[in-house]
Protein backbone atom coordinates (compact mmCIF):
# COMPACT_ATOMS: atom_id res chain seq x y z
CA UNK A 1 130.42 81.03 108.66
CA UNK A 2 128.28 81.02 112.04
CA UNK A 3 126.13 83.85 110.79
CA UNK A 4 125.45 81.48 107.33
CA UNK A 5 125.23 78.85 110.12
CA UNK A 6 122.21 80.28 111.85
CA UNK A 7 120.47 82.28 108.86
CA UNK A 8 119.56 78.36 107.77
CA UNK A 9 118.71 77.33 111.04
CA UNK A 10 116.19 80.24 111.32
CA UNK A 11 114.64 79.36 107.76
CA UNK A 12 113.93 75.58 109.12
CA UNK A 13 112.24 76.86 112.28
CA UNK A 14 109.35 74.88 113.31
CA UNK A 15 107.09 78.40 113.78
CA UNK A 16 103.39 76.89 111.73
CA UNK A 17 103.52 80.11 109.66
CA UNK A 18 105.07 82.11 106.92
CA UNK A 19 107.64 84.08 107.82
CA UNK A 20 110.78 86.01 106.50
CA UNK A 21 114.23 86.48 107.81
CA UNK A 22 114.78 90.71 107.53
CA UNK A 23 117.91 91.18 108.83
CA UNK A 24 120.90 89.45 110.67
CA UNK A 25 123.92 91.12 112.09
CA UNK A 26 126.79 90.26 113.93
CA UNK A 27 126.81 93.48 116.56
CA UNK A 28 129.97 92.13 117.88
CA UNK A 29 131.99 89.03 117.73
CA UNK A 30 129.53 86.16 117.91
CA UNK A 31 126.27 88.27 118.91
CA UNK A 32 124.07 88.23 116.58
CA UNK A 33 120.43 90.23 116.25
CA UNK A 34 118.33 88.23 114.45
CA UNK A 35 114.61 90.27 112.88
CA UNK A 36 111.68 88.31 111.60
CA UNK A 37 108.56 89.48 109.57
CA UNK A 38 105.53 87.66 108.48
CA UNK A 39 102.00 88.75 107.33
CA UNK A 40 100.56 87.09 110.84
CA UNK A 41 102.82 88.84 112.96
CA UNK A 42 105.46 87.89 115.65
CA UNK A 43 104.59 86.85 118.82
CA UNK A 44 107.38 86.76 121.63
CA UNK A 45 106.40 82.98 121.23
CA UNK A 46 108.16 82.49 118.41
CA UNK A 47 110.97 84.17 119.04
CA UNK A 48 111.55 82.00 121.75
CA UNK A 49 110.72 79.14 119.47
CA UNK A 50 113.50 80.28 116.61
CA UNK A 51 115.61 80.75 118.99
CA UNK A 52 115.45 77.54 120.89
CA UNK A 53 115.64 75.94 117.68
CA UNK A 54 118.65 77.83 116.55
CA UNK A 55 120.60 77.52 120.13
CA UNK A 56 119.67 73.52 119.99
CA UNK A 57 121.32 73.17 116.73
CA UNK A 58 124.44 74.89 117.60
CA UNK A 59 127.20 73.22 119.62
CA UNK A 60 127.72 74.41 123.39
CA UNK A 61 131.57 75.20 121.70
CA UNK A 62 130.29 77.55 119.57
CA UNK A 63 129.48 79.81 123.04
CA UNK A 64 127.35 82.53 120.79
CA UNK A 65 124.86 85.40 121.99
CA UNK A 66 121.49 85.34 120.10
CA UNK A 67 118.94 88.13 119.95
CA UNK A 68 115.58 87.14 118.41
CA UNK A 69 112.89 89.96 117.50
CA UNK A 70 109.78 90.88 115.55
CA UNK A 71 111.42 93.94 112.96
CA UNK A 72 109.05 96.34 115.03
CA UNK A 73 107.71 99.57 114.13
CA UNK A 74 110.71 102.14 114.53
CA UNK A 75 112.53 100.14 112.14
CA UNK A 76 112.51 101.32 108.42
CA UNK A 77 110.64 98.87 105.90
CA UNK A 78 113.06 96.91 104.23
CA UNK A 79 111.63 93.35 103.04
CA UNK A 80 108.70 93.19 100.11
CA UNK A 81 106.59 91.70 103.05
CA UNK A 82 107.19 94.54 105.27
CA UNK A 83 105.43 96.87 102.65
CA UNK A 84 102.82 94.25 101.84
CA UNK A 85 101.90 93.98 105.80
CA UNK A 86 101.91 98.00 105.90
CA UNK A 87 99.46 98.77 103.11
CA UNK A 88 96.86 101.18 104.50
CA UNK A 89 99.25 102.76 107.26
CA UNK A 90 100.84 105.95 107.28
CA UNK A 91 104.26 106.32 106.39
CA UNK A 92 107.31 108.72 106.10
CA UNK A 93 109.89 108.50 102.91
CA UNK A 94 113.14 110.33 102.75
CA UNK A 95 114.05 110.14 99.48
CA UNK A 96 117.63 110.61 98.13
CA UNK A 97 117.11 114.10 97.34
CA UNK A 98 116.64 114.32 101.14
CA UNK A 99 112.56 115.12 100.96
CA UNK A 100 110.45 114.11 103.08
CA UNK A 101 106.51 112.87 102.09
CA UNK A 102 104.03 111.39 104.53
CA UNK A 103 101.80 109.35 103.26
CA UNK A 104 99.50 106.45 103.59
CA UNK A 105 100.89 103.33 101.96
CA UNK A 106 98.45 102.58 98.97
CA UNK A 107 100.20 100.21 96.75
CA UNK A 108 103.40 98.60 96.64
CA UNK A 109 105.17 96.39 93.68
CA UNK A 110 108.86 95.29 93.36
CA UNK A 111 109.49 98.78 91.44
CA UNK A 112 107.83 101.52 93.41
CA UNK A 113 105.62 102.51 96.34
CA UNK A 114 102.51 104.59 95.95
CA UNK A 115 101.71 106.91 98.31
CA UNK A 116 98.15 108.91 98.75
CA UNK A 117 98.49 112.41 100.43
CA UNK A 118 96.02 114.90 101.20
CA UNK A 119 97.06 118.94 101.35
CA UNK A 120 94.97 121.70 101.57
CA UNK A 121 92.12 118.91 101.51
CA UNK A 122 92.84 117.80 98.47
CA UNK A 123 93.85 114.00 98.26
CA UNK A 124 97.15 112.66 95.27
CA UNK A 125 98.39 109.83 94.41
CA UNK A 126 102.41 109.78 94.57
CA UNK A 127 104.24 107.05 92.73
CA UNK A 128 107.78 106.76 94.32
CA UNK A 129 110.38 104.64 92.58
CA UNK A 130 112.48 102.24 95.06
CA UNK A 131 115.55 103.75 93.11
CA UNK A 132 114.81 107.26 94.48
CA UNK A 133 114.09 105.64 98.11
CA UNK A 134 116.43 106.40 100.86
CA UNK A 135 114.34 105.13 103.53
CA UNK A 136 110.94 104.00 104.01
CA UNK A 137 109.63 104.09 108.20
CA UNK A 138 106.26 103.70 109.79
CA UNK A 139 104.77 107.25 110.81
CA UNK A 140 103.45 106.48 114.26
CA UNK A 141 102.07 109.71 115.18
């Protein structure tokens, strides 16, 4: 019910951008970890500001613990605007199978990924189904 509770609050926000709710857990009872995403980016500012906004709209009663964050870059891609924001960047999928490709992040639609790779100098494009997608995380180096 509290988690519910602040997963609307969050959506209502006052941040002056577009932005997208990617994940909110309870770690323990009544701390929650609340990840944002949007195509401008998130500033500490408005975590502050979601947060405020969430912790204003709550009753003291209620006595919760509220993270705020940007999903960051060690985090795998989850949300269609993580994948959108990520286009052009280098990325590594494990698939089901367990295999690993590195890639740069070409294309994405609501059915697949496409990847392009170069070996041996030679440059492919991979299409990658989301249904044989275990996890999809930014390569950073």
């Amino acid at each position: 019910m509290m988690k519910e509770k602040i997963y609307q609050l969050a959506l209502t926000a006052p941040l002056g951008k577009k932005f997208e709710i990617i994940e909110l857990t309870e770690t323990k009872e009544l701390c929650f970890e609340l990840y944002l995403e949007s195509l401008e980016g998130i500033t500490i500012d408005d975590c502050v500001k979601v947060s405020k906004h969430i912790m204003n709209n709550i009753s003291e009663e209620e006595n919760i613990e509220l993270t705020v964050s940007s999903a960051g870059i060690d985090k795998p891609l989850r949300a269609p605007i993580q994948f959108i924001k990520n286009i052009g960047k280098k990325v590594e999928v494990k698939t089901n199978e367990g295999k690993k490709i590195t890639g740069t992040l070409s294309e994405y639609s609501p059915e697949q990924i496409k990847l392009t790779t170069t070996q041996k100098k030679e440059t492919q494009t991979i299409n990658i189904p989301f249904q044989n997608i275990k996890q999809v995380r930014i390569k950073i180096f």
